[in-house]
N, C-alpha and C. Protein backbone atom coordinates (compact mmCIF):
# COMPACT_ATOMS: atom_id res chain seq x y z
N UNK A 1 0.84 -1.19 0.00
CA UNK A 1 0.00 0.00 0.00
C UNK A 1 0.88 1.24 0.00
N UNK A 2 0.60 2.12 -0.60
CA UNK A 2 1.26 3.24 -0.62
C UNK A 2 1.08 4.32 0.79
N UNK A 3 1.88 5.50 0.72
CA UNK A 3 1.73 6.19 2.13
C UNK A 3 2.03 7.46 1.60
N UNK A 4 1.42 8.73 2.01
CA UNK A 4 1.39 9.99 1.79
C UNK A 4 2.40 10.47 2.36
N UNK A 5 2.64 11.85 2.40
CA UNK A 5 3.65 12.10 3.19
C UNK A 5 3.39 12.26 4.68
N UNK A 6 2.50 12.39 5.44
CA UNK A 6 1.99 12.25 6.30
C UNK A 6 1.95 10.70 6.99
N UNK A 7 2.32 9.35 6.34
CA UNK A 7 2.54 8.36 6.52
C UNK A 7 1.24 7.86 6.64
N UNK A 8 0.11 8.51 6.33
CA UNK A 8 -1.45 7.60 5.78
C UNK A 8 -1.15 7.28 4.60
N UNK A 9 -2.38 5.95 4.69
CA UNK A 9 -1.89 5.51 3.34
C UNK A 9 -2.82 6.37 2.00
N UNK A 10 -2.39 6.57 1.36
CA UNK A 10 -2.72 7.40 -0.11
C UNK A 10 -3.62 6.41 -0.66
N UNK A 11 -4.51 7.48 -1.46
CA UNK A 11 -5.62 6.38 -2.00
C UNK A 11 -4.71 5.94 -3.13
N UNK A 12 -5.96 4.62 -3.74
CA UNK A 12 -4.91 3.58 -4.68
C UNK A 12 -6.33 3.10 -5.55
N UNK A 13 -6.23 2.33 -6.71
CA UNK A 13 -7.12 1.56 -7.35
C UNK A 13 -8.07 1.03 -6.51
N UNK A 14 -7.38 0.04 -5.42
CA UNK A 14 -8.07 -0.22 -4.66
C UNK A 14 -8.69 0.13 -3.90
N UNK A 15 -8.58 1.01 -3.15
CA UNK A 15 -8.83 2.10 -2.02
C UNK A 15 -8.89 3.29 -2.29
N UNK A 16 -9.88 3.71 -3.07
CA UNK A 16 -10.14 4.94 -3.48
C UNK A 16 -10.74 5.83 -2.34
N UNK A 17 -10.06 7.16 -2.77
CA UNK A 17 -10.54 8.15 -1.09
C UNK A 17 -11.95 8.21 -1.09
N UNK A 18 -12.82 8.48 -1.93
CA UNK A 18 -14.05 8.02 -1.59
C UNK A 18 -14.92 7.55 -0.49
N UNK A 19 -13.79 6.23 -0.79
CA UNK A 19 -14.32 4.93 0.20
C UNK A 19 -15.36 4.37 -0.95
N UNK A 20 -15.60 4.53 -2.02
CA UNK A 20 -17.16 3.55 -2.94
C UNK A 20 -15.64 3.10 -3.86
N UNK A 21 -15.81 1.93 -4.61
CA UNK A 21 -15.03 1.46 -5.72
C UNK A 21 -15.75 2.13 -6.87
N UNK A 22 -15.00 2.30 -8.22
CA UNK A 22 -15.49 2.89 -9.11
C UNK A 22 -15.80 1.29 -9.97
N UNK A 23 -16.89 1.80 -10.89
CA UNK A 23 -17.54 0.12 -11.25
C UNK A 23 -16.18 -0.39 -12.11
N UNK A 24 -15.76 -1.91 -12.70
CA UNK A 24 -14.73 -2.32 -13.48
C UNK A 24 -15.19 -2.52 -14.98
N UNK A 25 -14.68 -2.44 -15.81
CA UNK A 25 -15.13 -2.71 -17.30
C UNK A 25 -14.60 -4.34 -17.70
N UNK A 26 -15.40 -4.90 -18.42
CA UNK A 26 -14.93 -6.53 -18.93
C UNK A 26 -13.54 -6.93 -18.65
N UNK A 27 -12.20 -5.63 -19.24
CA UNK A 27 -11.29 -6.75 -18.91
C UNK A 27 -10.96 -6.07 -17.12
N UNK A 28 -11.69 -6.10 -16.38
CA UNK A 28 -11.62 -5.56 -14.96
C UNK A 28 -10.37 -3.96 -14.31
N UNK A 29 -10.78 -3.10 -15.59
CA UNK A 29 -10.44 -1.96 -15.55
C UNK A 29 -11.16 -0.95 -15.41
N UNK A 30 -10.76 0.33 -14.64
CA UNK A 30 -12.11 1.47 -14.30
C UNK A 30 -12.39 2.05 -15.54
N UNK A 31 -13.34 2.50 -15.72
CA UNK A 31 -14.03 2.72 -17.14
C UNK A 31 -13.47 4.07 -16.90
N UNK A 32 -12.95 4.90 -18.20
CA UNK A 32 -12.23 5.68 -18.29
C UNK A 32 -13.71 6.81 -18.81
N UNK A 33 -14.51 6.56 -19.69
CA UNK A 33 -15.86 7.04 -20.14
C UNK A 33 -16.87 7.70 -18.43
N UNK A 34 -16.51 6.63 -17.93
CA UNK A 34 -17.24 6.41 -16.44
C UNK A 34 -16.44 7.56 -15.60
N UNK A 35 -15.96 7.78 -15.61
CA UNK A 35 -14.82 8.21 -14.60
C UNK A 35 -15.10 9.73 -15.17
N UNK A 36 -14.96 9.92 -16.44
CA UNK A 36 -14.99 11.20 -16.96
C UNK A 36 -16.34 12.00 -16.73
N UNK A 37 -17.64 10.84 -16.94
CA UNK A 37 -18.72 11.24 -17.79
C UNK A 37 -19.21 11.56 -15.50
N UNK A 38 -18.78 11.00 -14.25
CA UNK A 38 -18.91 11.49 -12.98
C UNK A 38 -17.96 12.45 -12.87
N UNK A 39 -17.07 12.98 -13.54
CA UNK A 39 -15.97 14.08 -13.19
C UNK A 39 -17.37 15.55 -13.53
N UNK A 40 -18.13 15.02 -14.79
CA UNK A 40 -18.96 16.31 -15.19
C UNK A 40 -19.91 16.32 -14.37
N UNK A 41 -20.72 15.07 -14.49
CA UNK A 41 -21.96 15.57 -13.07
C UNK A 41 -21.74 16.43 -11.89
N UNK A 42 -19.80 15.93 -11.36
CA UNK A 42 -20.25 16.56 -10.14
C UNK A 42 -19.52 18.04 -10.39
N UNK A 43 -19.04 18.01 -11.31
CA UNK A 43 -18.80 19.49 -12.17
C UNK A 43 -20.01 20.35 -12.35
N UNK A 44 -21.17 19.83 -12.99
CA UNK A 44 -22.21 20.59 -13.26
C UNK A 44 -22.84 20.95 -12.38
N UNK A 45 -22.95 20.69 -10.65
CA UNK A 45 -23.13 21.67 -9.83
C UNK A 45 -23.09 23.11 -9.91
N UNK A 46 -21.73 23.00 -10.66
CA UNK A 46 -21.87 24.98 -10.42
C UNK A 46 -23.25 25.30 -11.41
N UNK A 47 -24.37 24.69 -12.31
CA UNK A 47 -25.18 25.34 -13.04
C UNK A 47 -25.98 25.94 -12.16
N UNK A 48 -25.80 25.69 -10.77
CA UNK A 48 -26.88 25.85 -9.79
C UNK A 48 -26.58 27.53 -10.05
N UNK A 49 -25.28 28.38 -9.82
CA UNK A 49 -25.76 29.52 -9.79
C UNK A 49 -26.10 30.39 -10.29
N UNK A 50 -27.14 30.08 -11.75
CA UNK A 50 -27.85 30.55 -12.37
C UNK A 50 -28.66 30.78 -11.71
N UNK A 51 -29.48 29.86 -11.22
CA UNK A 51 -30.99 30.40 -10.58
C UNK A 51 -30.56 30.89 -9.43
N UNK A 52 -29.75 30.75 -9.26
CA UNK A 52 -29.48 31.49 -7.34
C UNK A 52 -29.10 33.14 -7.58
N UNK A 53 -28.52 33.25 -9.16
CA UNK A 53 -28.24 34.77 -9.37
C UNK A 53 -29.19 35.53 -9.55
N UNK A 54 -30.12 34.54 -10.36
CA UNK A 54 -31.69 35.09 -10.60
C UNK A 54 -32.53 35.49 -9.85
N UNK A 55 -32.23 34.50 -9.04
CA UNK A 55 -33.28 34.82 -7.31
C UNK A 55 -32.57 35.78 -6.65
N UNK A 56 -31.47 35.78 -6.45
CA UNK A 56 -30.69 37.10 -5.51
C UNK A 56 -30.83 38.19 -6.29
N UNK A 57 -31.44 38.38 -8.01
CA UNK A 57 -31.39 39.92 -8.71
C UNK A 57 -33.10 39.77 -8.19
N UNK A 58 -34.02 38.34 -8.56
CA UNK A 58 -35.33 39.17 -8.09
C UNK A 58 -35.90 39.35 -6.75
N UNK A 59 -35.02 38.96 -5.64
CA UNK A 59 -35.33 39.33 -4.80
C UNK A 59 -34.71 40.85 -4.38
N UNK A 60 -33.66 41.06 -4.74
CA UNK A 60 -33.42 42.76 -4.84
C UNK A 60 -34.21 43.50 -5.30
N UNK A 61 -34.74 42.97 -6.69
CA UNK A 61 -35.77 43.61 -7.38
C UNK A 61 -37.16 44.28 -6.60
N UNK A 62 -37.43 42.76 -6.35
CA UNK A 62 -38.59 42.90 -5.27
C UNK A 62 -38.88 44.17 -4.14
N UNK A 63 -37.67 43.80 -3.43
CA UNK A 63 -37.32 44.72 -2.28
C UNK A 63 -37.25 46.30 -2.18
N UNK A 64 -36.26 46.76 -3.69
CA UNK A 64 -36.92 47.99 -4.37
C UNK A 64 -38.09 48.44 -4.66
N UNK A 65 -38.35 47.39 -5.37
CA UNK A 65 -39.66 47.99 -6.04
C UNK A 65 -40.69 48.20 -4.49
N UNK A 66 -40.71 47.60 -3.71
CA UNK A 66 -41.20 47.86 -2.10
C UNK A 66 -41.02 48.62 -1.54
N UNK A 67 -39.94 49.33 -1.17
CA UNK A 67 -39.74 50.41 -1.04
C UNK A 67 -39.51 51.45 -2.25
N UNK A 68 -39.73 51.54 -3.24
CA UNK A 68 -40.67 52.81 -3.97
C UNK A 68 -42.00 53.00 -3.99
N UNK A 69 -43.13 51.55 -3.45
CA UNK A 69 -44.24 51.31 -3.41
C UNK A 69 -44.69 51.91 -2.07
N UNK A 70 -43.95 51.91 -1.03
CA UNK A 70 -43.86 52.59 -0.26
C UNK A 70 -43.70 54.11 0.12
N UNK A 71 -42.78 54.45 -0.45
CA UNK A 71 -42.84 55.84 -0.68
C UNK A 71 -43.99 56.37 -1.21
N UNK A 72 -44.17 56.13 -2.16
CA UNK A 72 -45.75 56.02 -3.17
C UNK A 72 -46.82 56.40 -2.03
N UNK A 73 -47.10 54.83 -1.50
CA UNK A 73 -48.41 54.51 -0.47
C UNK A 73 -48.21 55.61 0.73
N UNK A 74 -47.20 56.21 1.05
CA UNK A 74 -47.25 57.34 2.22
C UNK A 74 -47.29 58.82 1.70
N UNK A 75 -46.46 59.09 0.21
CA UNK A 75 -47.35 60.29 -0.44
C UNK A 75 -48.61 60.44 -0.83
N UNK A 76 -49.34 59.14 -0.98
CA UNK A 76 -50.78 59.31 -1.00
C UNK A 76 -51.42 59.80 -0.03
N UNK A 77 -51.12 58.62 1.24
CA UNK A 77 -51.85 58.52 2.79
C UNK A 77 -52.07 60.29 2.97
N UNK A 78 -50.42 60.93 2.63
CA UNK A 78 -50.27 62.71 3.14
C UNK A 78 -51.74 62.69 2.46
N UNK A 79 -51.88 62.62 1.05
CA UNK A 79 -52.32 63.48 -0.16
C UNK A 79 -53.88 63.41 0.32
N UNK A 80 -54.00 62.12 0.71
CA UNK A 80 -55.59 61.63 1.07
C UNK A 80 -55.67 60.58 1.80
N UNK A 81 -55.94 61.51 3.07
CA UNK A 81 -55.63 60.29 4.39
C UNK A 81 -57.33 59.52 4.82
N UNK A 82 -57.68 59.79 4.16
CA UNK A 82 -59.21 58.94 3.98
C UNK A 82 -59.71 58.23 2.54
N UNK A 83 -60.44 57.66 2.37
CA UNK A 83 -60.26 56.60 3.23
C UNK A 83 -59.31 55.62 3.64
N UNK A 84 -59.48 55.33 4.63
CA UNK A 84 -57.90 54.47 5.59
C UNK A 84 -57.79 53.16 4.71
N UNK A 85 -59.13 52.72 4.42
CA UNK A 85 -59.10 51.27 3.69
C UNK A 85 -58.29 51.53 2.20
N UNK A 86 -57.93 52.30 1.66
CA UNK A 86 -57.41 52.18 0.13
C UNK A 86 -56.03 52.14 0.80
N UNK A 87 -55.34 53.09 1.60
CA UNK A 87 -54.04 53.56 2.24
C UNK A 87 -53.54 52.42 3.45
N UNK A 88 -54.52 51.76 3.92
CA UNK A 88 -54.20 50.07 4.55
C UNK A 88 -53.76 49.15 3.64
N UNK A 89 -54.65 48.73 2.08
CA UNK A 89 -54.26 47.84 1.26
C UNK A 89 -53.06 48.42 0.78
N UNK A 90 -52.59 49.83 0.70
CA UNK A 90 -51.41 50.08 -0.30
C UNK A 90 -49.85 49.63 1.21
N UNK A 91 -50.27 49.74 2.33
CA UNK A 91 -48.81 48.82 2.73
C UNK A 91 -49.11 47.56 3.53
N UNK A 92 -50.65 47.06 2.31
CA UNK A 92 -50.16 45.47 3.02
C UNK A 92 -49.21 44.55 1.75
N UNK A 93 -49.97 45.60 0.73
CA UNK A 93 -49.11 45.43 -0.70
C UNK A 93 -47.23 45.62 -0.35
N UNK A 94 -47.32 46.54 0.10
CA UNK A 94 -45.74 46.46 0.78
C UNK A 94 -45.12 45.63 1.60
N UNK A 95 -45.89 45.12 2.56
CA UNK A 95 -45.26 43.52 2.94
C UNK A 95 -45.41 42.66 1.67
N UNK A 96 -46.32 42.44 1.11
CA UNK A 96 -46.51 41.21 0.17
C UNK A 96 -45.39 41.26 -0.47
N UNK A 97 -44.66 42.51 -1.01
CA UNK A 97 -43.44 42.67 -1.96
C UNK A 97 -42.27 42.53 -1.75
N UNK A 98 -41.76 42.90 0.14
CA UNK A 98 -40.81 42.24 0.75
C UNK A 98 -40.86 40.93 0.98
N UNK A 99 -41.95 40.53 1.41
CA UNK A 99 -41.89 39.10 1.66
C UNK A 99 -41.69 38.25 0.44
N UNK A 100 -42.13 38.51 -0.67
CA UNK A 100 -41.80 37.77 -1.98
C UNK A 100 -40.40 37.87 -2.24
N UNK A 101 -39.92 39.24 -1.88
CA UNK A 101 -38.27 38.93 -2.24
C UNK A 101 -37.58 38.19 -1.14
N UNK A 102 -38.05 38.19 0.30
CA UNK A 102 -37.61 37.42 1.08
C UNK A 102 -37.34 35.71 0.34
N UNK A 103 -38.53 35.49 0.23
CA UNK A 103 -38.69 34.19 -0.38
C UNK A 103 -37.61 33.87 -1.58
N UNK A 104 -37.18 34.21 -2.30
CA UNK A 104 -36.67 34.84 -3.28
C UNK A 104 -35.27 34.31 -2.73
N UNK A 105 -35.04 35.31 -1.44
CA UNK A 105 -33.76 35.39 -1.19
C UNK A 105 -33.50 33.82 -0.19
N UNK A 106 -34.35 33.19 0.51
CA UNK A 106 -34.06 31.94 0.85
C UNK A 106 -34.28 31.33 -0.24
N UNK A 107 -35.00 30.95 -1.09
CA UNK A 107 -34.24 30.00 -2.26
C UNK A 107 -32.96 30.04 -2.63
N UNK A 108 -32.87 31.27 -2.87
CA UNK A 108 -31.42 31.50 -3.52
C UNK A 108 -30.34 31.11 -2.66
N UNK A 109 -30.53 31.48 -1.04
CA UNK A 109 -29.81 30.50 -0.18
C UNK A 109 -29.71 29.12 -0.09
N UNK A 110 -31.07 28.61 -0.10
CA UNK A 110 -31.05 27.01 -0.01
C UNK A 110 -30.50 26.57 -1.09
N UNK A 111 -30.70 27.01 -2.49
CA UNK A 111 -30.23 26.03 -3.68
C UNK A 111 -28.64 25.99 -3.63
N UNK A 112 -27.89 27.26 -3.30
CA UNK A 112 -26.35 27.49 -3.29
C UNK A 112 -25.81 26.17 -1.77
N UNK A 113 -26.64 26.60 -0.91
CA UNK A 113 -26.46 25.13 0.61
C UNK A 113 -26.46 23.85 -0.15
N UNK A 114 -27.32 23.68 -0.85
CA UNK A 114 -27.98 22.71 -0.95
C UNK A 114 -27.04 21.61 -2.57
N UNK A 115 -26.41 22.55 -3.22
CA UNK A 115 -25.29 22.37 -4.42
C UNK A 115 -24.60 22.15 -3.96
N UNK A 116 -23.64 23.72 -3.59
CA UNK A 116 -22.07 24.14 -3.36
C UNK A 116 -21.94 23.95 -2.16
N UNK A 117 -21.83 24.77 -1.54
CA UNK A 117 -21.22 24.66 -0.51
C UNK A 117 -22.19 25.44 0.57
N UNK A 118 -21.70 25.61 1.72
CA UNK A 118 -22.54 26.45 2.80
C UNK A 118 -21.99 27.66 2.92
N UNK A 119 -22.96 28.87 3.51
CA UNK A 119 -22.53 30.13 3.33
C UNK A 119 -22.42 30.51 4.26
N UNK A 120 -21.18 30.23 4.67
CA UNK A 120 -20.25 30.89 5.70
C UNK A 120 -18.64 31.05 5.55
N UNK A 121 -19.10 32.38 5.26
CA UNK A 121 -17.60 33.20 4.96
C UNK A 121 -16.47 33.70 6.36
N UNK A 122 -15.61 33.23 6.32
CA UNK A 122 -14.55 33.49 7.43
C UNK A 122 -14.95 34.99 8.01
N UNK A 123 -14.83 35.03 8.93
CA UNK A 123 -14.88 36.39 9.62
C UNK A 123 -16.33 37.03 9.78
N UNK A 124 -17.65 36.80 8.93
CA UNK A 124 -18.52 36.79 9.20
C UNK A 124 -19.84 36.40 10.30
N UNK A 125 -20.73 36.87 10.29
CA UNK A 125 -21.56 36.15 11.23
C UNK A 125 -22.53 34.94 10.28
N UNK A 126 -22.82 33.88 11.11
CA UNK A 126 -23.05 32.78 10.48
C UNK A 126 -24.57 32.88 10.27
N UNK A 127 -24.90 32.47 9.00
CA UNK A 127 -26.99 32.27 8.78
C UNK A 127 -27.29 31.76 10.09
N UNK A 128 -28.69 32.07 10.75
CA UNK A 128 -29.02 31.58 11.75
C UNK A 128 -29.71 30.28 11.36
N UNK A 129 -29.88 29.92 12.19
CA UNK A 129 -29.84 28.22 11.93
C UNK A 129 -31.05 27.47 11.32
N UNK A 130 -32.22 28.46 11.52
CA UNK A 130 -33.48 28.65 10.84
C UNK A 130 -33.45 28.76 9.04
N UNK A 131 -32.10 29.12 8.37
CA UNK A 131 -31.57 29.11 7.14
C UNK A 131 -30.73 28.08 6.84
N UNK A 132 -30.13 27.03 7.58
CA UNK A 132 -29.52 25.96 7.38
C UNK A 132 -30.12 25.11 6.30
N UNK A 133 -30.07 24.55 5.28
CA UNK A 133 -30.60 23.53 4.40
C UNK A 133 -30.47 22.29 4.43
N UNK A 134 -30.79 21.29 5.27
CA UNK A 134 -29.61 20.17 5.35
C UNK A 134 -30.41 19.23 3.70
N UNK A 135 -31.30 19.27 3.58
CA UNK A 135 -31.89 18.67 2.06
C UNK A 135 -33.11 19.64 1.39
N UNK A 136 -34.01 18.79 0.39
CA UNK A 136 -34.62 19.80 -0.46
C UNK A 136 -35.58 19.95 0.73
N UNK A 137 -36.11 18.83 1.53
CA UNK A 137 -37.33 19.44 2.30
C UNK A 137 -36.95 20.46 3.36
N UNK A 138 -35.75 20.87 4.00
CA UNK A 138 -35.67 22.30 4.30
C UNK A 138 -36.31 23.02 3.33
N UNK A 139 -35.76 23.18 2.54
CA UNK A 139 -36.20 24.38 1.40
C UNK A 139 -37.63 24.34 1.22
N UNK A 140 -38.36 23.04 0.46
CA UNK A 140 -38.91 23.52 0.71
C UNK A 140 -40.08 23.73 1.56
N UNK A 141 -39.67 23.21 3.54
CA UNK A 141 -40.89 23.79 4.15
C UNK A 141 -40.12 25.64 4.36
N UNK A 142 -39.30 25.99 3.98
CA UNK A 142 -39.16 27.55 4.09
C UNK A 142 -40.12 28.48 3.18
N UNK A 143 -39.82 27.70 1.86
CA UNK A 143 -40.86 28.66 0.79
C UNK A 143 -41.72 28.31 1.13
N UNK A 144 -42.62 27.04 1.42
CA UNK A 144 -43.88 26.92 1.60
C UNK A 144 -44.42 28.00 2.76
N UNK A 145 -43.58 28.26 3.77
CA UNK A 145 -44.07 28.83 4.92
C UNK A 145 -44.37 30.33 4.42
N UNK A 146 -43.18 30.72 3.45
CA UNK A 146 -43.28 32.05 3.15
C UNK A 146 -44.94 31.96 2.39
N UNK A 147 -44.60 31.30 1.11
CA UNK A 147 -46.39 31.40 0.16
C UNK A 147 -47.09 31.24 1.25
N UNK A 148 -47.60 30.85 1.86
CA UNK A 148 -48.59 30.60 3.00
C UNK A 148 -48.72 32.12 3.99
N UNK A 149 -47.53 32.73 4.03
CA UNK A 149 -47.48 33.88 4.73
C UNK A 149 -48.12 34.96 3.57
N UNK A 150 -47.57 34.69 2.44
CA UNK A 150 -47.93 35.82 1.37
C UNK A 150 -49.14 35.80 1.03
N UNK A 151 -49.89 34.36 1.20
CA UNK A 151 -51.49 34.11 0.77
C UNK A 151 -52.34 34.84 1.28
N UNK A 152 -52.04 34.59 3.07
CA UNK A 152 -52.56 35.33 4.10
C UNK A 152 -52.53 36.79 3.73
N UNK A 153 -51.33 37.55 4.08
CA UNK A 153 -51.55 38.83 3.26
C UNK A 153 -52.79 39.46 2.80
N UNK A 154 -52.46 38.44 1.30
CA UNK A 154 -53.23 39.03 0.45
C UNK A 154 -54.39 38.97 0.53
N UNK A 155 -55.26 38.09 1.47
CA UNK A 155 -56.43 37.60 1.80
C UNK A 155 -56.73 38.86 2.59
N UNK A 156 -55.88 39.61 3.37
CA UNK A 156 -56.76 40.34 3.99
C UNK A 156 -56.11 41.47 3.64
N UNK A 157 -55.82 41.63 2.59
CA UNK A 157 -55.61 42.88 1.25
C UNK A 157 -57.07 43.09 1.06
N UNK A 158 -57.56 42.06 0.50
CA UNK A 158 -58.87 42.07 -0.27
C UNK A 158 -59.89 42.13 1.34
N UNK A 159 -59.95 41.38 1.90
CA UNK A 159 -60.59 41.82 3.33
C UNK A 159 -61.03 43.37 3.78
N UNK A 160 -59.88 44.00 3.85
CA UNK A 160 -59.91 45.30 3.90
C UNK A 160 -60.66 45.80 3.15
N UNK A 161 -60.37 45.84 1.35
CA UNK A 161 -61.59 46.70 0.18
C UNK A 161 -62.56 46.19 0.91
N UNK A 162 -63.07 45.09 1.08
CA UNK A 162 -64.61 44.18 1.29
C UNK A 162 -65.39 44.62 0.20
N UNK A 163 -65.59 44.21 -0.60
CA UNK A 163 -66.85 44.44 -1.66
C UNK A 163 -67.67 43.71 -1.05
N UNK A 164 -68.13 42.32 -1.32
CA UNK A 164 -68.73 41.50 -1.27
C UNK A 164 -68.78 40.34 -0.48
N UNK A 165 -69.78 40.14 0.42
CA UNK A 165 -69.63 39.06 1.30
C UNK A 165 -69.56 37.82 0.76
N UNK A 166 -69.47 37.49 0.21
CA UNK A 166 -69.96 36.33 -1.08
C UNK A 166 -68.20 36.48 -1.87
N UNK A 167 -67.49 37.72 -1.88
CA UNK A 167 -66.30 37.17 -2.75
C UNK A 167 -65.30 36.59 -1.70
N UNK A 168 -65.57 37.54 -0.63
CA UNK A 168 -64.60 37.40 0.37
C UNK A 168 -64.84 36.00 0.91
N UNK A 169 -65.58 35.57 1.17
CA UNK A 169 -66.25 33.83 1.23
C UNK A 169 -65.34 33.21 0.20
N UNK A 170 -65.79 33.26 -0.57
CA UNK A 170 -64.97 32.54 -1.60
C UNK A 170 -63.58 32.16 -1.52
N UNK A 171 -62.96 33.79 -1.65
CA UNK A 171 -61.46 34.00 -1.60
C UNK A 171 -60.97 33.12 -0.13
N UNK A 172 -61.71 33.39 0.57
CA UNK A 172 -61.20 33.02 1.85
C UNK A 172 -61.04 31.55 1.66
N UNK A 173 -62.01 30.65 1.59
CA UNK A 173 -62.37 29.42 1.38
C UNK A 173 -60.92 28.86 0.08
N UNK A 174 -60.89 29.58 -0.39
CA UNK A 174 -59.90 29.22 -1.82
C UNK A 174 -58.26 28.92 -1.17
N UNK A 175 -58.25 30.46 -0.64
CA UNK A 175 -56.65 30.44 0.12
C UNK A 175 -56.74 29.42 1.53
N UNK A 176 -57.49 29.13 2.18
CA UNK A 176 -57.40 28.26 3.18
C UNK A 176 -56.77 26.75 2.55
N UNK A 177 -58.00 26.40 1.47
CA UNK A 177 -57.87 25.24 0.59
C UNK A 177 -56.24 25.29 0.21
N UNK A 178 -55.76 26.26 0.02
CA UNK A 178 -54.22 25.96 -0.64
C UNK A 178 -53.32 26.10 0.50
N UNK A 179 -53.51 26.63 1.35
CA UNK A 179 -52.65 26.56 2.71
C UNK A 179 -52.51 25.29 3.34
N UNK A 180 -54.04 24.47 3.42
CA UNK A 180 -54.20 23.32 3.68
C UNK A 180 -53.37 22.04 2.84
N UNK A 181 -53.62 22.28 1.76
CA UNK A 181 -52.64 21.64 0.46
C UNK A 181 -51.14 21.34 0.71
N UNK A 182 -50.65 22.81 0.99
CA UNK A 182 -49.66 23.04 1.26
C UNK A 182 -49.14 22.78 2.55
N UNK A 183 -49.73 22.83 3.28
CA UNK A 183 -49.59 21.66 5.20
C UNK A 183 -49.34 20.35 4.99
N UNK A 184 -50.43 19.85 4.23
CA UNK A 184 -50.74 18.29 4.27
C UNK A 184 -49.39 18.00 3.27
N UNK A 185 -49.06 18.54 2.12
CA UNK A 185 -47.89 18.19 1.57
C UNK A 185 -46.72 18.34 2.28
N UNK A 186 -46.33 19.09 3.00
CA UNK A 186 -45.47 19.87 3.71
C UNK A 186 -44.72 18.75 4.93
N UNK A 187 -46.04 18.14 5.39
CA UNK A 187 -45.94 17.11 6.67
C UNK A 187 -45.83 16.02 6.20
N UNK A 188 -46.79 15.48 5.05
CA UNK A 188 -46.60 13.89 5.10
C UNK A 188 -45.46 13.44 3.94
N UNK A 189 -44.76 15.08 3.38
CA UNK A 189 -43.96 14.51 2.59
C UNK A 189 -42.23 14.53 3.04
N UNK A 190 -42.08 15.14 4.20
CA UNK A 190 -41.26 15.03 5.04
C UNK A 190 -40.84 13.70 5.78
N UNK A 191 -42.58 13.21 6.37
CA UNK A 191 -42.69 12.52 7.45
C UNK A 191 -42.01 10.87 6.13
N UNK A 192 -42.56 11.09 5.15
CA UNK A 192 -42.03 9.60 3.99
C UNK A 192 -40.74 10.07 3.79
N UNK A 193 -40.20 10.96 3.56
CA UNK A 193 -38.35 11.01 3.72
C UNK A 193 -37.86 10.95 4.34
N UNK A 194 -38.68 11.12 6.12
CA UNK A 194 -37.90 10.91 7.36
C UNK A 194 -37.97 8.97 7.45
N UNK A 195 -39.04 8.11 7.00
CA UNK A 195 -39.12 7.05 7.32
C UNK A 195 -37.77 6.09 6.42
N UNK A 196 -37.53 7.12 4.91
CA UNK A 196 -37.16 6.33 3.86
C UNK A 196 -35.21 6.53 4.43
């Protein structure tokens, strides 16, 4: 067996650092095709930070555009501070727009955790632990929690106008139905990856 300079032994054909054997080809040689064609898979990780750049520009996006929507919704309130109900929906609209880039911005965290590597940069303070990804179902009971937060919102966006007792019924009944959706998926599809 061979030995590093450290006097461990160095990986070998046999003993690949791994620890898995790579499969053998007919005349019991590592497939050179094989070897190459896993060098790219685990190469193509980095495609992940496409969408993570995407999500970190639209959740900036978001966040702007929220605070100009804001500014907006409080030169009105000055302009015409009655009725309260039009000038209530214009900053629940302003959470809805942070919170979407929030969302935004934990994807873009979880998918980079969840690829590359974890995001913790030397000298920094570390994500709180509530942002940790250890697989996809972190992620996604985070977004789910956020849509579920953003549904709400908007449910009592429209609450506020009140037109109609009969829409608000509806609406209400609709977003519950998908919150519910989104629970029942949330739990029993965890609870089959925690068993598996």
């Amino acid at each position: 067996m061979l030995t590093g300079s450290a006097g461990q032994p160095s990986p070998t054909a046999e003993h690949p650092s791994d620890g898995q054997k790579p499969a053998l080809d007919a005349q019991g040689r590592y497939s050179s095709a094989e070897m190459i064609l896993e060098r790219l898979l685990a190469a193509s990780r980095v495609l992940v930070v496409v969408p993570v750049m995407v999500l970190v520009t639209a959740a900036l996006g978001a966040s702007i555009y929220g605070a100009y929507y804001f500014a907006r919704t409080v030169a009105h309130t000055v302009e015409h501070p009655l009725p309260a109900e039009n000038n209530i929906a214009g900053f629940l609209i302003v959470i809805d727009l942070f919170l979407i880039g929030a969302t935004m911005l934990i994807a873009a965290i979880g998918f980079y955790e969840l690829f590359i590597s974890r995001v913790d940069p030397p000298g920094a303070r570390p994500l709180p632990p509530w942002l940790l990804m250890q697989d996809l179902n972190d992620l996604k009971a985070r977004v789910i929690a956020m849509i579920v937060l953003v549904a709400a919102v908007s449910f009592i966006q429209v609450l506020v106008d009140f037109r109609s007792p009969l829409e608000v019924a509806e609406l209400g009944a609709g977003v519950a139905l998908v919150i519910g959706a989104l629970t029942v998926f949330l739990r029993f599809g965890s609870q089959r990856h925690a068993e598996e």
